[in-house]
N, C-alpha and C. Protein backbone atom coordinates (compact mmCIF):
# COMPACT_ATOMS: atom_id res chain seq x y z
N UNK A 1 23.96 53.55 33.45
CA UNK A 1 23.78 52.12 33.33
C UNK A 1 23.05 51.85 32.02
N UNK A 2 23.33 50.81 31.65
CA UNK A 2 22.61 50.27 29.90
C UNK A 2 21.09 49.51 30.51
N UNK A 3 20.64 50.27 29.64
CA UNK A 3 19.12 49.65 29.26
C UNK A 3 18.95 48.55 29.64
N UNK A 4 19.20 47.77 29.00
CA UNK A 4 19.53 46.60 29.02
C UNK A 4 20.06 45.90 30.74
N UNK A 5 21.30 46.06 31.01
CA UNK A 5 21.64 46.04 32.26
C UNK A 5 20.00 45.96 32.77
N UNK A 6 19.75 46.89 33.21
CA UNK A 6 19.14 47.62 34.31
C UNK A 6 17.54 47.08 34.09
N UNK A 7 17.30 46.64 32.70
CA UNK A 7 16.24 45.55 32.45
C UNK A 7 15.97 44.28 33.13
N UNK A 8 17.84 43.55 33.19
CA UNK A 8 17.99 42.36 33.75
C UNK A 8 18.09 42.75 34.91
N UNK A 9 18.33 43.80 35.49
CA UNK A 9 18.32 43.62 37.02
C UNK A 9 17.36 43.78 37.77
N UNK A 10 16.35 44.39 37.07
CA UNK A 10 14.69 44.44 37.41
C UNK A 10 14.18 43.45 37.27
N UNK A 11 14.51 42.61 36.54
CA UNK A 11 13.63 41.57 35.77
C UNK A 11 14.53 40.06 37.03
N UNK A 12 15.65 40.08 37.68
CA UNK A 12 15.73 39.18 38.79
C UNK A 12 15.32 40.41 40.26
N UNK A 13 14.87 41.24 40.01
CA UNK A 13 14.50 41.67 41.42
C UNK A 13 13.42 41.03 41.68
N UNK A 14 12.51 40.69 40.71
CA UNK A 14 10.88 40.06 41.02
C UNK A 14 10.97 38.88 41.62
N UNK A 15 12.53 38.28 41.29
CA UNK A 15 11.84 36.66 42.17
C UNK A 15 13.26 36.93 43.19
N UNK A 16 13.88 37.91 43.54
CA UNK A 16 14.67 38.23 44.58
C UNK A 16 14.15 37.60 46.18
N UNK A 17 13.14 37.01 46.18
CA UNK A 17 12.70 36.95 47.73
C UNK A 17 12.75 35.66 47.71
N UNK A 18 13.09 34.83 46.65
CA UNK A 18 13.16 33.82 46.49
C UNK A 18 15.05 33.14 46.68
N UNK A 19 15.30 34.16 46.76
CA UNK A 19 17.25 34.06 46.62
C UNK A 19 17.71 33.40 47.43
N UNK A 20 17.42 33.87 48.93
CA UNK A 20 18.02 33.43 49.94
C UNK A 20 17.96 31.48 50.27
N UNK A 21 16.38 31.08 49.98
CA UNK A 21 16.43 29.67 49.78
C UNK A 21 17.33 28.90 49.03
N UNK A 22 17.23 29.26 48.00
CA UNK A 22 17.90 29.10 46.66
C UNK A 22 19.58 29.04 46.85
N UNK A 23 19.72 30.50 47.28
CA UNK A 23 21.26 30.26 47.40
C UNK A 23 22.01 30.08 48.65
N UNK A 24 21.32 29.63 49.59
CA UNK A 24 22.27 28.95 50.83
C UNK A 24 22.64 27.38 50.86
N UNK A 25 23.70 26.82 50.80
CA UNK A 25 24.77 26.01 50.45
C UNK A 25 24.08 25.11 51.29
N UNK A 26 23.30 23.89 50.41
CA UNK A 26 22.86 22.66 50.86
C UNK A 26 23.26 21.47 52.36
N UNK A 27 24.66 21.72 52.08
CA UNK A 27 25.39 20.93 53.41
C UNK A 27 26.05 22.36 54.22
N UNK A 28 26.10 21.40 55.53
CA UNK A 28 27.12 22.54 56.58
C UNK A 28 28.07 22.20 56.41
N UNK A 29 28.83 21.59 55.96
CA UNK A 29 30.30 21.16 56.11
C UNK A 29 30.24 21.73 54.51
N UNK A 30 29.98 21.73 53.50
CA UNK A 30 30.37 22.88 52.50
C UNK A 30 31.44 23.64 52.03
N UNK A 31 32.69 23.17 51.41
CA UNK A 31 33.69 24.35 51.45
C UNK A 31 33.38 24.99 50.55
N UNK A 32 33.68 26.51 51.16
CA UNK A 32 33.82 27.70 49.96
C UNK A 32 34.62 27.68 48.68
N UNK A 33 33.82 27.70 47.89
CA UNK A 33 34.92 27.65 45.82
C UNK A 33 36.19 28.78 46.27
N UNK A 34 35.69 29.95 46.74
CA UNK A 34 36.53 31.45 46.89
C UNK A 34 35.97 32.34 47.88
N UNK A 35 36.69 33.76 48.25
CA UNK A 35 36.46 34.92 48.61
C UNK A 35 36.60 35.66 47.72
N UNK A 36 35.72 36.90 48.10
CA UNK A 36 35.60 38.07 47.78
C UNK A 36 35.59 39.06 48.66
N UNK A 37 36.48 40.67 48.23
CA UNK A 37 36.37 41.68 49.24
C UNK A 37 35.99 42.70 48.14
N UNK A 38 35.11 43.92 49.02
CA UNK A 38 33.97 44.60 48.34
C UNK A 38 34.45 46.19 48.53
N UNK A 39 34.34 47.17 48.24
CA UNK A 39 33.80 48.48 48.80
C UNK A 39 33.28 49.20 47.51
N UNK A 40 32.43 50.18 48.32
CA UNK A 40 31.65 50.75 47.32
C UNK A 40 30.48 51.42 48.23
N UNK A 41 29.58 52.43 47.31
CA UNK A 41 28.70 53.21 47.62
C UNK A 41 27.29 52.51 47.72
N UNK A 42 26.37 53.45 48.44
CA UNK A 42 24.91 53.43 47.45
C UNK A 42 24.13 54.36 47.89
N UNK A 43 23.32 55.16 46.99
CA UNK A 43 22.38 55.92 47.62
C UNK A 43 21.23 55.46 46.65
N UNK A 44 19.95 55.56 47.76
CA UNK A 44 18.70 55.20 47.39
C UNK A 44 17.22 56.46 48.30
N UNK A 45 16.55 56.43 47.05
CA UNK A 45 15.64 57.33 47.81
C UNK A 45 14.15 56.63 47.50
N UNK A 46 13.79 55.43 47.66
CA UNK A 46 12.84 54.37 47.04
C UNK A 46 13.82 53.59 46.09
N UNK A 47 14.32 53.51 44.78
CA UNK A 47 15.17 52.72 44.34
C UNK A 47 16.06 53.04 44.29
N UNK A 48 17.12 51.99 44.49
CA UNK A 48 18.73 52.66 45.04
C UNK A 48 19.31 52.33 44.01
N UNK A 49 20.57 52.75 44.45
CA UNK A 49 21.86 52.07 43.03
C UNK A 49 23.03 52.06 43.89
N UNK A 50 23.74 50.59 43.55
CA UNK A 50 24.68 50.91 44.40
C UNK A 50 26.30 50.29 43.30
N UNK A 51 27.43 50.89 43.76
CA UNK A 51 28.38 50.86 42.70
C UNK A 51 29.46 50.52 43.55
N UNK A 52 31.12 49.82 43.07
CA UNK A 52 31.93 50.06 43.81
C UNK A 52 32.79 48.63 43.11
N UNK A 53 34.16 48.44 43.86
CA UNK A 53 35.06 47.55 43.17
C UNK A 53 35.49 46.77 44.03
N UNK A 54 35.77 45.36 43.56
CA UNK A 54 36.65 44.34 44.86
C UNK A 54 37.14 43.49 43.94
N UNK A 55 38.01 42.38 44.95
CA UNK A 55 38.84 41.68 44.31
C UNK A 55 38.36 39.86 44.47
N UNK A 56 38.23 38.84 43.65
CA UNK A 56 37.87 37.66 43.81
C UNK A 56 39.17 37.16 44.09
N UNK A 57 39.20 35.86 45.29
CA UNK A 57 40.23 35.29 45.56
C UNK A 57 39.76 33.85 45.23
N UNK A 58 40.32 33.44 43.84
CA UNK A 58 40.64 31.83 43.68
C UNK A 58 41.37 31.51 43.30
N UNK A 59 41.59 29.81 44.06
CA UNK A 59 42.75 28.88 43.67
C UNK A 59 43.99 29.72 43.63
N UNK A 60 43.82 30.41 44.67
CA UNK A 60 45.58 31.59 45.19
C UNK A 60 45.86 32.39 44.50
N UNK A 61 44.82 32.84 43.20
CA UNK A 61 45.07 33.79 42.73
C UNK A 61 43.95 34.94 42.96
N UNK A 62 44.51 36.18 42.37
CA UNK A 62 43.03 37.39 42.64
C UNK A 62 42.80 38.04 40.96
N UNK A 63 41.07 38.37 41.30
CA UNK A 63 40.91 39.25 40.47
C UNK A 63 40.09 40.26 40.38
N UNK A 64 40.72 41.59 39.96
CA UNK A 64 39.98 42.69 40.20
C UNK A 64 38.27 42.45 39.66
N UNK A 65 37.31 42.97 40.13
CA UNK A 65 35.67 43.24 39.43
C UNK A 65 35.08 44.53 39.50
N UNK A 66 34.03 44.60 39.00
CA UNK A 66 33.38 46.07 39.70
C UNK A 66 31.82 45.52 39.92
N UNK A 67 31.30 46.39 40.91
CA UNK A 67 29.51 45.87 40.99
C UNK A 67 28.83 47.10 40.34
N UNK A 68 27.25 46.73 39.82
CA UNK A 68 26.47 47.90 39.93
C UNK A 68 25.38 47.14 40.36
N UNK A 69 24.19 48.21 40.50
CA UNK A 69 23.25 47.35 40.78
C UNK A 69 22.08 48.16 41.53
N UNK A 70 20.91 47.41 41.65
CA UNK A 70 19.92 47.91 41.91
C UNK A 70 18.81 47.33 43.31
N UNK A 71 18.78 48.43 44.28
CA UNK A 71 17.79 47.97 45.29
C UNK A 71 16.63 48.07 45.07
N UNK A 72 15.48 47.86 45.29
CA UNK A 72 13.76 47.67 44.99
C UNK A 72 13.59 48.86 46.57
N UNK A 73 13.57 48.73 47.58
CA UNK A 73 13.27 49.17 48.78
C UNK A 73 14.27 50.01 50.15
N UNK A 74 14.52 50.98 49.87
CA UNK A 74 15.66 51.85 50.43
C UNK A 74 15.81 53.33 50.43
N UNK A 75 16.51 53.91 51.39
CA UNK A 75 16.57 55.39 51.70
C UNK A 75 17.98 55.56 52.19
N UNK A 76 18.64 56.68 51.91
CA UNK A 76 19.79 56.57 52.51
C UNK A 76 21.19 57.01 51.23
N UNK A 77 21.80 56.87 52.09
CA UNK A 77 23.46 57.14 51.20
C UNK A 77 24.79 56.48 52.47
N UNK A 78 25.04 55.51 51.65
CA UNK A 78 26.35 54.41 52.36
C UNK A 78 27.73 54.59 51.38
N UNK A 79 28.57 53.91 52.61
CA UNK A 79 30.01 53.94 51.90
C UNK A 79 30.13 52.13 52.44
N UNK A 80 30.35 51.51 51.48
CA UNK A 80 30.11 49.78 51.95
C UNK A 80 31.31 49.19 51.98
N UNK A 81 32.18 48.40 53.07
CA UNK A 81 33.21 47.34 52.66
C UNK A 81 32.39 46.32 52.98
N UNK A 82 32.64 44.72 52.83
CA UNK A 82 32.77 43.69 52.51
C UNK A 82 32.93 42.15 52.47
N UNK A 83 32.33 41.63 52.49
CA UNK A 83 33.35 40.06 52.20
C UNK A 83 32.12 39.37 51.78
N UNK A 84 32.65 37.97 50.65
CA UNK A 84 31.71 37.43 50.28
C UNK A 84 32.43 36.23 50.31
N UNK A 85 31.61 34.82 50.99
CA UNK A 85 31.86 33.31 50.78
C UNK A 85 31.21 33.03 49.92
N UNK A 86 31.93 32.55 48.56
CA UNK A 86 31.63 32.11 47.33
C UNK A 86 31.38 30.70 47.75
N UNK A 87 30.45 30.30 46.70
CA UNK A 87 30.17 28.67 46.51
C UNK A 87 29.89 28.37 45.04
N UNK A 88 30.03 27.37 44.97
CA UNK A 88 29.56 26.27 43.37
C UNK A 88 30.83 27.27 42.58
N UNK A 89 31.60 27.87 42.68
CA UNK A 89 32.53 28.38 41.67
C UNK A 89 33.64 27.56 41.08
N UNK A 90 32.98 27.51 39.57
CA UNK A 90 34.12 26.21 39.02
C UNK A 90 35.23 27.25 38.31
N UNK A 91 34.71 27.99 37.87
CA UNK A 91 35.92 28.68 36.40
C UNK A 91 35.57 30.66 37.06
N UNK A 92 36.57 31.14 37.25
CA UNK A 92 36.72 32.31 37.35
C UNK A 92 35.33 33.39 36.09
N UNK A 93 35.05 32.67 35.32
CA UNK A 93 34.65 33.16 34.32
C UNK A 93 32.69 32.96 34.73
N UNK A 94 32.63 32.00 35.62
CA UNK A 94 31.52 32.03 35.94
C UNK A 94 30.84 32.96 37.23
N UNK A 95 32.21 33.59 37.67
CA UNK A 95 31.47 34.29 38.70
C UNK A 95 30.81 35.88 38.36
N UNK A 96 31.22 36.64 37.17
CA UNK A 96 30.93 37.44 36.66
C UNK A 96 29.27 37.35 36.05
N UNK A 97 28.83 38.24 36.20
CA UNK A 97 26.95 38.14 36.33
C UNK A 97 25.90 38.82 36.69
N UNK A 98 24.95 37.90 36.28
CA UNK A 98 23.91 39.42 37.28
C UNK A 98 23.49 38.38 38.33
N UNK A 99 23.19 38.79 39.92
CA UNK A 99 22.95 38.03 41.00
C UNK A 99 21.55 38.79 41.38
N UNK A 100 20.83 37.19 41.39
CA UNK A 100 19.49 38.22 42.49
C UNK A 100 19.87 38.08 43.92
N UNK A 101 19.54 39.32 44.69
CA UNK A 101 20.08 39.49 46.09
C UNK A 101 18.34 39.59 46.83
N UNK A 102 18.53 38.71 47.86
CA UNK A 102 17.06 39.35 48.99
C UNK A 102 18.38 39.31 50.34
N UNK A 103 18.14 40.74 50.92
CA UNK A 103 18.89 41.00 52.36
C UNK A 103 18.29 41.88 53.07
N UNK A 104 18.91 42.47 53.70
CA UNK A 104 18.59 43.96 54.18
C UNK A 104 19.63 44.34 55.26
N UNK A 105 19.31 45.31 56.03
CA UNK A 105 20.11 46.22 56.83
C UNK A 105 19.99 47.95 57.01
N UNK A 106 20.63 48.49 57.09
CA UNK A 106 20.59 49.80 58.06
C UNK A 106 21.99 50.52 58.23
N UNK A 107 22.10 51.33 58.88
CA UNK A 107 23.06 52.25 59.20
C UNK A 107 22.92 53.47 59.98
N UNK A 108 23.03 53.69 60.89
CA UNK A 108 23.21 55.72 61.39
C UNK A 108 24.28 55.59 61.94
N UNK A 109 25.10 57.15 61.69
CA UNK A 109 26.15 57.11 61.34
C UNK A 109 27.15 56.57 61.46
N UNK A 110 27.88 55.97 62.12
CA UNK A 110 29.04 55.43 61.64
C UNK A 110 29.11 53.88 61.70
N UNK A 111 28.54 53.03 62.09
CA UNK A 111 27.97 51.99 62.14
C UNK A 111 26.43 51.15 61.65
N UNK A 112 26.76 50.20 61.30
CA UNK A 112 25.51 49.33 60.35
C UNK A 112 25.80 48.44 59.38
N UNK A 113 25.22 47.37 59.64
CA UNK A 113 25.51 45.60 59.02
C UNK A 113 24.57 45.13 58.13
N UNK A 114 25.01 44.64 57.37
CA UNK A 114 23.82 44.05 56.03
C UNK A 114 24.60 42.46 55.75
N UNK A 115 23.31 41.95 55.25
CA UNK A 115 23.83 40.78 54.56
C UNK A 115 23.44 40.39 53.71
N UNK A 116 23.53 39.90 52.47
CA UNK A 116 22.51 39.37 51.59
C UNK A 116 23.03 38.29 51.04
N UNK A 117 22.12 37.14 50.50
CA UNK A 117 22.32 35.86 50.01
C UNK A 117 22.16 36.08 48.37
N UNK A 118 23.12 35.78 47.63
CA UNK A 118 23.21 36.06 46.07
C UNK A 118 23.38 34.78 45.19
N UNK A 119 22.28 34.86 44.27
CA UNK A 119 22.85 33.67 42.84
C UNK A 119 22.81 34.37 41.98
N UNK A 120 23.43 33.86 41.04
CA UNK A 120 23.84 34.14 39.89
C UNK A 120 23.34 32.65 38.61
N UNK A 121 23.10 33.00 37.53
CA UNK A 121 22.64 32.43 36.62
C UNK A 121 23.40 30.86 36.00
N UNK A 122 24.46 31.03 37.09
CA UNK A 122 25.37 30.31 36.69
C UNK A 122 25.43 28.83 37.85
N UNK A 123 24.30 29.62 38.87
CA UNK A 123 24.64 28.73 39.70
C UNK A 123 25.65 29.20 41.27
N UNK A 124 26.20 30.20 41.20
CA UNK A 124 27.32 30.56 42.01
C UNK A 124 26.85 31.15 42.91
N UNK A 125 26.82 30.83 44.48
CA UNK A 125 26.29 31.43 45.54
C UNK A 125 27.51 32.23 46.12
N UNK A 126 26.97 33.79 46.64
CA UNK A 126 27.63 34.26 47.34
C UNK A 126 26.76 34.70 48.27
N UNK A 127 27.81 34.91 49.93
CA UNK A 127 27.12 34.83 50.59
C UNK A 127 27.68 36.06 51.42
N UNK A 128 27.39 37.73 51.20
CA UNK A 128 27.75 38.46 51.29
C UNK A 128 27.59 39.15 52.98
N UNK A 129 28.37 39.79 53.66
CA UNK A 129 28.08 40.34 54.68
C UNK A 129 29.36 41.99 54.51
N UNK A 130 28.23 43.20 54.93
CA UNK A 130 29.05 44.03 54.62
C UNK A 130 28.85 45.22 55.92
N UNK A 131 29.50 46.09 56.27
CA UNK A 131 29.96 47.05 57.15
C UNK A 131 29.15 48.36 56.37
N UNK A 132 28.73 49.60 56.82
CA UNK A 132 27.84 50.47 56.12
C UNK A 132 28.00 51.64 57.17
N UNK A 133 28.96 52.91 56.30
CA UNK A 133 28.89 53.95 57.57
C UNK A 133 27.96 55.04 56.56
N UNK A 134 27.35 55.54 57.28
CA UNK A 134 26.37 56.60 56.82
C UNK A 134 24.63 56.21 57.33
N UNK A 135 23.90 56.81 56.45
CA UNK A 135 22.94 56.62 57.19
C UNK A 135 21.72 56.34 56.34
N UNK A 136 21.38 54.87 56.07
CA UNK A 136 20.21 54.71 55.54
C UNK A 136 19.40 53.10 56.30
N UNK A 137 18.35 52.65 55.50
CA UNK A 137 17.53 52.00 55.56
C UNK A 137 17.16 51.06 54.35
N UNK A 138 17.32 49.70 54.23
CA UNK A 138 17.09 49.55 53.24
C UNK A 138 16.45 47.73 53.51
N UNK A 139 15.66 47.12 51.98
CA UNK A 139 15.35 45.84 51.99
C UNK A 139 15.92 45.39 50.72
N UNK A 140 17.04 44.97 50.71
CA UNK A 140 17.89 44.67 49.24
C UNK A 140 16.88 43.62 48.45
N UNK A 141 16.27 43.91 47.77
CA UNK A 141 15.37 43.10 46.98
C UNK A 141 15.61 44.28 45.68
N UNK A 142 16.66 43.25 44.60
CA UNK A 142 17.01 43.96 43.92
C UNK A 142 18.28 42.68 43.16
N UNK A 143 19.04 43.49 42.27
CA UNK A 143 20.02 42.48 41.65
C UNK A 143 21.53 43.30 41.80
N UNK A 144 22.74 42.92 41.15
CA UNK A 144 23.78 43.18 41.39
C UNK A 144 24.73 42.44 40.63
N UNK A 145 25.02 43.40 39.16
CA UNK A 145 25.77 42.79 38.66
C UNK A 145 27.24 43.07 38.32
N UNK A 146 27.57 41.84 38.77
CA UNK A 146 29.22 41.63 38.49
C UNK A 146 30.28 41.75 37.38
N UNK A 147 30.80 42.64 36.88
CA UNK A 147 31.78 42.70 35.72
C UNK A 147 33.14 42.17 36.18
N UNK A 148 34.09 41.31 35.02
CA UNK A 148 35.27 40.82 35.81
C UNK A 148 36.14 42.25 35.18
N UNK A 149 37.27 42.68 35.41
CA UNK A 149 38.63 43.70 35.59
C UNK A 149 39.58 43.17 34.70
N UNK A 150 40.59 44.01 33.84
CA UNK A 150 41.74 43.33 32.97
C UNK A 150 42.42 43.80 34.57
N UNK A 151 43.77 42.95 34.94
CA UNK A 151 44.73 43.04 36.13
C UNK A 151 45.27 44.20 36.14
């Protein structure tokens, strides 16, 4: 990971506990901008890293991404699928980013659920819930950033 990267993703882990307020969608009636589907790894032994690829679904079209990213509080090694209810997404181009995440979750072995509430600099809430077989422990207070994919 670049310097840099991994600067900015430290540097939104500090107000990460602040995310979840922040990025849960003002009204209940609220429609989602898009979806997203996820899979990917992470192992953490105090700070984690977690990596992996999915696809954004807007306005009927898709597009490939990849994540990386960094936990503050965690133990463990996961294999992760997915889904994320996007919000505030105007332009495909804004969902790519670094997101501060506050969540958490768990796993032994073959079962375990996480969720975390994500913004991005842009404004773009996602609102992630994911599946986790293997076996760790973790408090996602940390960031996660989004690269967009050529098709």
């Amino acid at each position: 990971m670049q310097t840099s990267k991994m600067i900015t993703l430290l540097a939104f882990a500090t107000v990460a506990i602040s995310a979840p307020v922040l990025a849960k969608p003002k009204a209940a009636k609220e429609v989602p901008s898009a979806t997203a589907t996820f899979t990917g790894e992470s192992v953490a032994v105090g700070v984690g890293y977690t990596w992996g690829k999915g696809v954004l679904t807007f306005k009927g079209k898709t597009y490939p991404f990849k994540v990386d990213g960094l936990s503050a509080i965690g133990i463990g090694v996961t294999k992760i699928s997915g889904t994320g209810t996007i919000y505030h997404l105007k332009s495909v181009t804004d969902f790519a980013g670094t997101y501060a995440t506050a969540g958490g979750g768990g796993s032994v072995g073959s079962k375990g659920q996480s969720s975390a509430s994500m913004l991005n600099d842009k404004g773009v809430v996602m609102e992630f819930k994911a599946k986790e077989k293997g076996v760790s422990v973790n408090l996602d207070l940390g960031g996660v950033h989004i690269t967009m994919m050529p098709k």
